[in-house]
C-alpha atoms as a PDB file:
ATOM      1  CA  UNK A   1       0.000   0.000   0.000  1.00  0.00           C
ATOM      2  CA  UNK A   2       2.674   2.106   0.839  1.00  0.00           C
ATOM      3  CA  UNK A   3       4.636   1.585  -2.518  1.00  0.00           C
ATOM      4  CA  UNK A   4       1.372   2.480  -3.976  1.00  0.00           C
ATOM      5  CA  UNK A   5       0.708   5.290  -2.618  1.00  0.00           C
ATOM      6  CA  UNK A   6       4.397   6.795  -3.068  1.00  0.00           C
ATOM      7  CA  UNK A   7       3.784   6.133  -6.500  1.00  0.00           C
ATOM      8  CA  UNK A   8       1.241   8.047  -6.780  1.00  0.00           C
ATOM      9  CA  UNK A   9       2.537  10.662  -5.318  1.00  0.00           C
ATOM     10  CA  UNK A  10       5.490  10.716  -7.305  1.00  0.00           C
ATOM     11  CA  UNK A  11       3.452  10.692 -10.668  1.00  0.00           C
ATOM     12  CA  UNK A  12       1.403  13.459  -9.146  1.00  0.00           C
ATOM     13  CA  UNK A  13       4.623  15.857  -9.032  1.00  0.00           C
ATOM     14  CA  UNK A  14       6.055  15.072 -12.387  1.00  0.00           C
ATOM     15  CA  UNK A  15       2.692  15.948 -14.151  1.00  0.00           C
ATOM     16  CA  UNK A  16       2.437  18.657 -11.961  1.00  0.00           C
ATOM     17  CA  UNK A  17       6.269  19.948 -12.709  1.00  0.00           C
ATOM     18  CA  UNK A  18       5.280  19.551 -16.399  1.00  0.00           C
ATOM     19  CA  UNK A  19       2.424  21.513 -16.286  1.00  0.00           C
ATOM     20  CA  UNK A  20       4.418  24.252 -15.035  1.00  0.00           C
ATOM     21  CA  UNK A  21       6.732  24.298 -17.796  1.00  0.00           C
ATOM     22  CA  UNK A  22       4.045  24.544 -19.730  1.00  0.00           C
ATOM     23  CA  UNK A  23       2.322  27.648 -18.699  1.00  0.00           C
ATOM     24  CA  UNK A  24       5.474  29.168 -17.994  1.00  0.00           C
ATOM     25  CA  UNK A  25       6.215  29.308 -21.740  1.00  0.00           C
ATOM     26  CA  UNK A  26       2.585  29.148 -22.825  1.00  0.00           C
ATOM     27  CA  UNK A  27       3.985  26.335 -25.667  1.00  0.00           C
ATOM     28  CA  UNK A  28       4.886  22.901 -25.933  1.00  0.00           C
ATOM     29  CA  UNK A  29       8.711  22.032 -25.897  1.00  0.00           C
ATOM     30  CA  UNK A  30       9.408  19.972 -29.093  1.00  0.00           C
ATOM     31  CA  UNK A  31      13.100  19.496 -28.259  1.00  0.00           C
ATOM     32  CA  UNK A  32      12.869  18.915 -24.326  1.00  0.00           C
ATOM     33  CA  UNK A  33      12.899  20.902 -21.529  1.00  0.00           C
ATOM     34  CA  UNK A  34      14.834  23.598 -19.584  1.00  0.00           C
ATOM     35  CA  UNK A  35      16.960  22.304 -16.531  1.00  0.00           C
ATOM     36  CA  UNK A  36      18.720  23.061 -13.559  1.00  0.00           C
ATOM     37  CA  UNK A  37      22.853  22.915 -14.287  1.00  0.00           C
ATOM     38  CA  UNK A  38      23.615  21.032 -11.300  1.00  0.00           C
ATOM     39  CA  UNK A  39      21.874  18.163 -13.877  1.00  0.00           C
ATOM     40  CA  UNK A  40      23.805  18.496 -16.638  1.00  0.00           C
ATOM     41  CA  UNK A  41      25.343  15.486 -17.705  1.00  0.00           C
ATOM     42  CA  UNK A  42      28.432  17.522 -19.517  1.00  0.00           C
ATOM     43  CA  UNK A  43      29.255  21.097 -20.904  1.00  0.00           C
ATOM     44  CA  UNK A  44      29.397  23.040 -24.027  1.00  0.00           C
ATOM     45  CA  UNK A  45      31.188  25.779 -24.949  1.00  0.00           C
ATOM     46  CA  UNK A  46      29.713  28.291 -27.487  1.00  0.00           C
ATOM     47  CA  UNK A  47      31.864  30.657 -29.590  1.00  0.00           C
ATOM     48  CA  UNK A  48      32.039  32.346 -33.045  1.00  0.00           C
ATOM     49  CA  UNK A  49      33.536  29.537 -34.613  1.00  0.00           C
ATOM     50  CA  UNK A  50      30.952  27.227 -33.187  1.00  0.00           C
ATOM     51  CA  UNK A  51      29.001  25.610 -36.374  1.00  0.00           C
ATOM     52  CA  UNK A  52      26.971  22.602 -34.314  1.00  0.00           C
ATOM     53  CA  UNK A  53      26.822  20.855 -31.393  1.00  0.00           C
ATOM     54  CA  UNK A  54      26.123  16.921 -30.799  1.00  0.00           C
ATOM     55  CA  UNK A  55      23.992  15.609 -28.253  1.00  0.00           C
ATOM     56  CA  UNK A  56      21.966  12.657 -27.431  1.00  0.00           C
ATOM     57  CA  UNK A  57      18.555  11.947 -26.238  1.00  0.00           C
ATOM     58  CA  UNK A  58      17.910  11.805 -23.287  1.00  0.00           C
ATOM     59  CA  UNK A  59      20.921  14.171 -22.279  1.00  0.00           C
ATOM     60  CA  UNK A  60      21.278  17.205 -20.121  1.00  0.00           C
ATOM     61  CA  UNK A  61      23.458  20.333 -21.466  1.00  0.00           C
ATOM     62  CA  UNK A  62      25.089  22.640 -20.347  1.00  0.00           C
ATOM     63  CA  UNK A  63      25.578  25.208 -22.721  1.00  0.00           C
ATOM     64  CA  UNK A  64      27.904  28.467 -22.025  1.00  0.00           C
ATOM     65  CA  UNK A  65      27.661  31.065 -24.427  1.00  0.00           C
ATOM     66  CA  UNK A  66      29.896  34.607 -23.763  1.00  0.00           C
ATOM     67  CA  UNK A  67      29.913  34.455 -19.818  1.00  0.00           C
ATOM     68  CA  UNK A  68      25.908  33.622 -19.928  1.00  0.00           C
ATOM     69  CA  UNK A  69      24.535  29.677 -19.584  1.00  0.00           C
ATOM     70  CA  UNK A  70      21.384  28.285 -20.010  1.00  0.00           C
ATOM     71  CA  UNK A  71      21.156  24.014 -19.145  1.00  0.00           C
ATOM     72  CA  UNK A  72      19.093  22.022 -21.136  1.00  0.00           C
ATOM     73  CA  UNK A  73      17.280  17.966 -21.170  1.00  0.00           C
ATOM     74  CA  UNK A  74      16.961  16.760 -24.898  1.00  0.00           C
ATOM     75  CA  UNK A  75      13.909  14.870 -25.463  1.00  0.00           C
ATOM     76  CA  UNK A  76      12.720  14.633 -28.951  1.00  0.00           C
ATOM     77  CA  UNK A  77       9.863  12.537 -29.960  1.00  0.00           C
ATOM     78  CA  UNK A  78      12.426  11.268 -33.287  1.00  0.00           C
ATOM     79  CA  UNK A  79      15.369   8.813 -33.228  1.00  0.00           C
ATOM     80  CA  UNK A  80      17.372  11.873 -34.896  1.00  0.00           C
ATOM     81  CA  UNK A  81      16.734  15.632 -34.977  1.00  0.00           C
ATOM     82  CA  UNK A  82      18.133  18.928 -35.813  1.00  0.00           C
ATOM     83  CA  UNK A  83      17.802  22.637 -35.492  1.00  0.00           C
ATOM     84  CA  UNK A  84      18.951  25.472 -34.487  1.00  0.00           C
ATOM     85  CA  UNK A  85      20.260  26.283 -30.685  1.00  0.00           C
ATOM     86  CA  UNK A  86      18.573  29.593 -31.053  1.00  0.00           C
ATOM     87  CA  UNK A  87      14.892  28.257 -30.851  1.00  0.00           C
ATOM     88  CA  UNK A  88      15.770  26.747 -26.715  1.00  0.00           C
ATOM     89  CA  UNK A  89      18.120  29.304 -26.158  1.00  0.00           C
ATOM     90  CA  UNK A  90      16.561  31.670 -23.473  1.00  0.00           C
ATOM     91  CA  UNK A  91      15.844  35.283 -24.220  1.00  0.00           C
ATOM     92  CA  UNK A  92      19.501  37.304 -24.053  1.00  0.00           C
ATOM     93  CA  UNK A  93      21.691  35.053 -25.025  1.00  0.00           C
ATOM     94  CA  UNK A  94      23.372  35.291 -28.553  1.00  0.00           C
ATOM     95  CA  UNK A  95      23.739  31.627 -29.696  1.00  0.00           C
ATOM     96  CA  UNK A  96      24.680  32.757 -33.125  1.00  0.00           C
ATOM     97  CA  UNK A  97      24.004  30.058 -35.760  1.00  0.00           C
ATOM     98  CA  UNK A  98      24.411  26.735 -34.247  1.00  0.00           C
ATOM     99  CA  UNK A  99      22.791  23.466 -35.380  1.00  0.00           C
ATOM    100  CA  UNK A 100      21.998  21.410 -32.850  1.00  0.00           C
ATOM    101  CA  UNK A 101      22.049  17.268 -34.057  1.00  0.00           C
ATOM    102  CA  UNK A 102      20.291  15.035 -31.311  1.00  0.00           C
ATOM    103  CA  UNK A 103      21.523  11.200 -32.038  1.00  0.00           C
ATOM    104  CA  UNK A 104      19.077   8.947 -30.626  1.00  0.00           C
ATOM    105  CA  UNK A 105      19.747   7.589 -27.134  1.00  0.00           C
ATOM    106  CA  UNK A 106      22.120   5.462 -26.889  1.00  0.00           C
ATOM    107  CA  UNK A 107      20.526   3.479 -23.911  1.00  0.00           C
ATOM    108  CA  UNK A 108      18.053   2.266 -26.920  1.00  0.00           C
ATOM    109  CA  UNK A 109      20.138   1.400 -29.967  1.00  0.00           C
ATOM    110  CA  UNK A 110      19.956  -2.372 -30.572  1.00  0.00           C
END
């Protein structure tokens, strides 16, 4: 009962967490989610000569970009996506042109 219960409890947050994200930006996120940086699985460094970036579903970022950082969780609904860092960058920060190419997660691949 207890398991149960805990369970519940636990699903009840995570919907509730997403639901937040939601109405915070007023729009689905396609490519993931924003996160806190203590989560990020690994770093990225963003400067002018900075083309793309590879990442993997199902990974946390952290991306620093001229002294500013913004973390995020890739979760696409595709095996493989791309697109520009600019669309999840957060508003002030100058991610120039940067393609972003998510590999699919490598927990997954047969």
């Amino acid at each position: 009962m207890f398991n149960l219960l805990r369970t519940a409890l636990v699903a009840t947050a995570l919907i509730a967490g997403a639901g937040a994200v939601h109405a915070a930006t007023g729009q689905q996120a396609p490519y993931g989610s924003a996160a806190a940086g203590a989560y990020a699985d690994r770093q990225i460094t963003i400067d002018a000569g900075t083309k793309w970036v590879n990442v993997n579903n199902g990974e946390t970022v952290a991306f620093n970009v001229n002294g500013k950082s913004f973390t995020w969780h890739f979760e696409t609904l595709h095996n493989e996506e791309r697109f520009d860092l600019a669309r999840i960058a957060p508003a002030g920060v100058e991610v120039g042109m940067v393609t972003v190419y998510v590999a699919s997660n490598p927990l997954y691949r047969g």
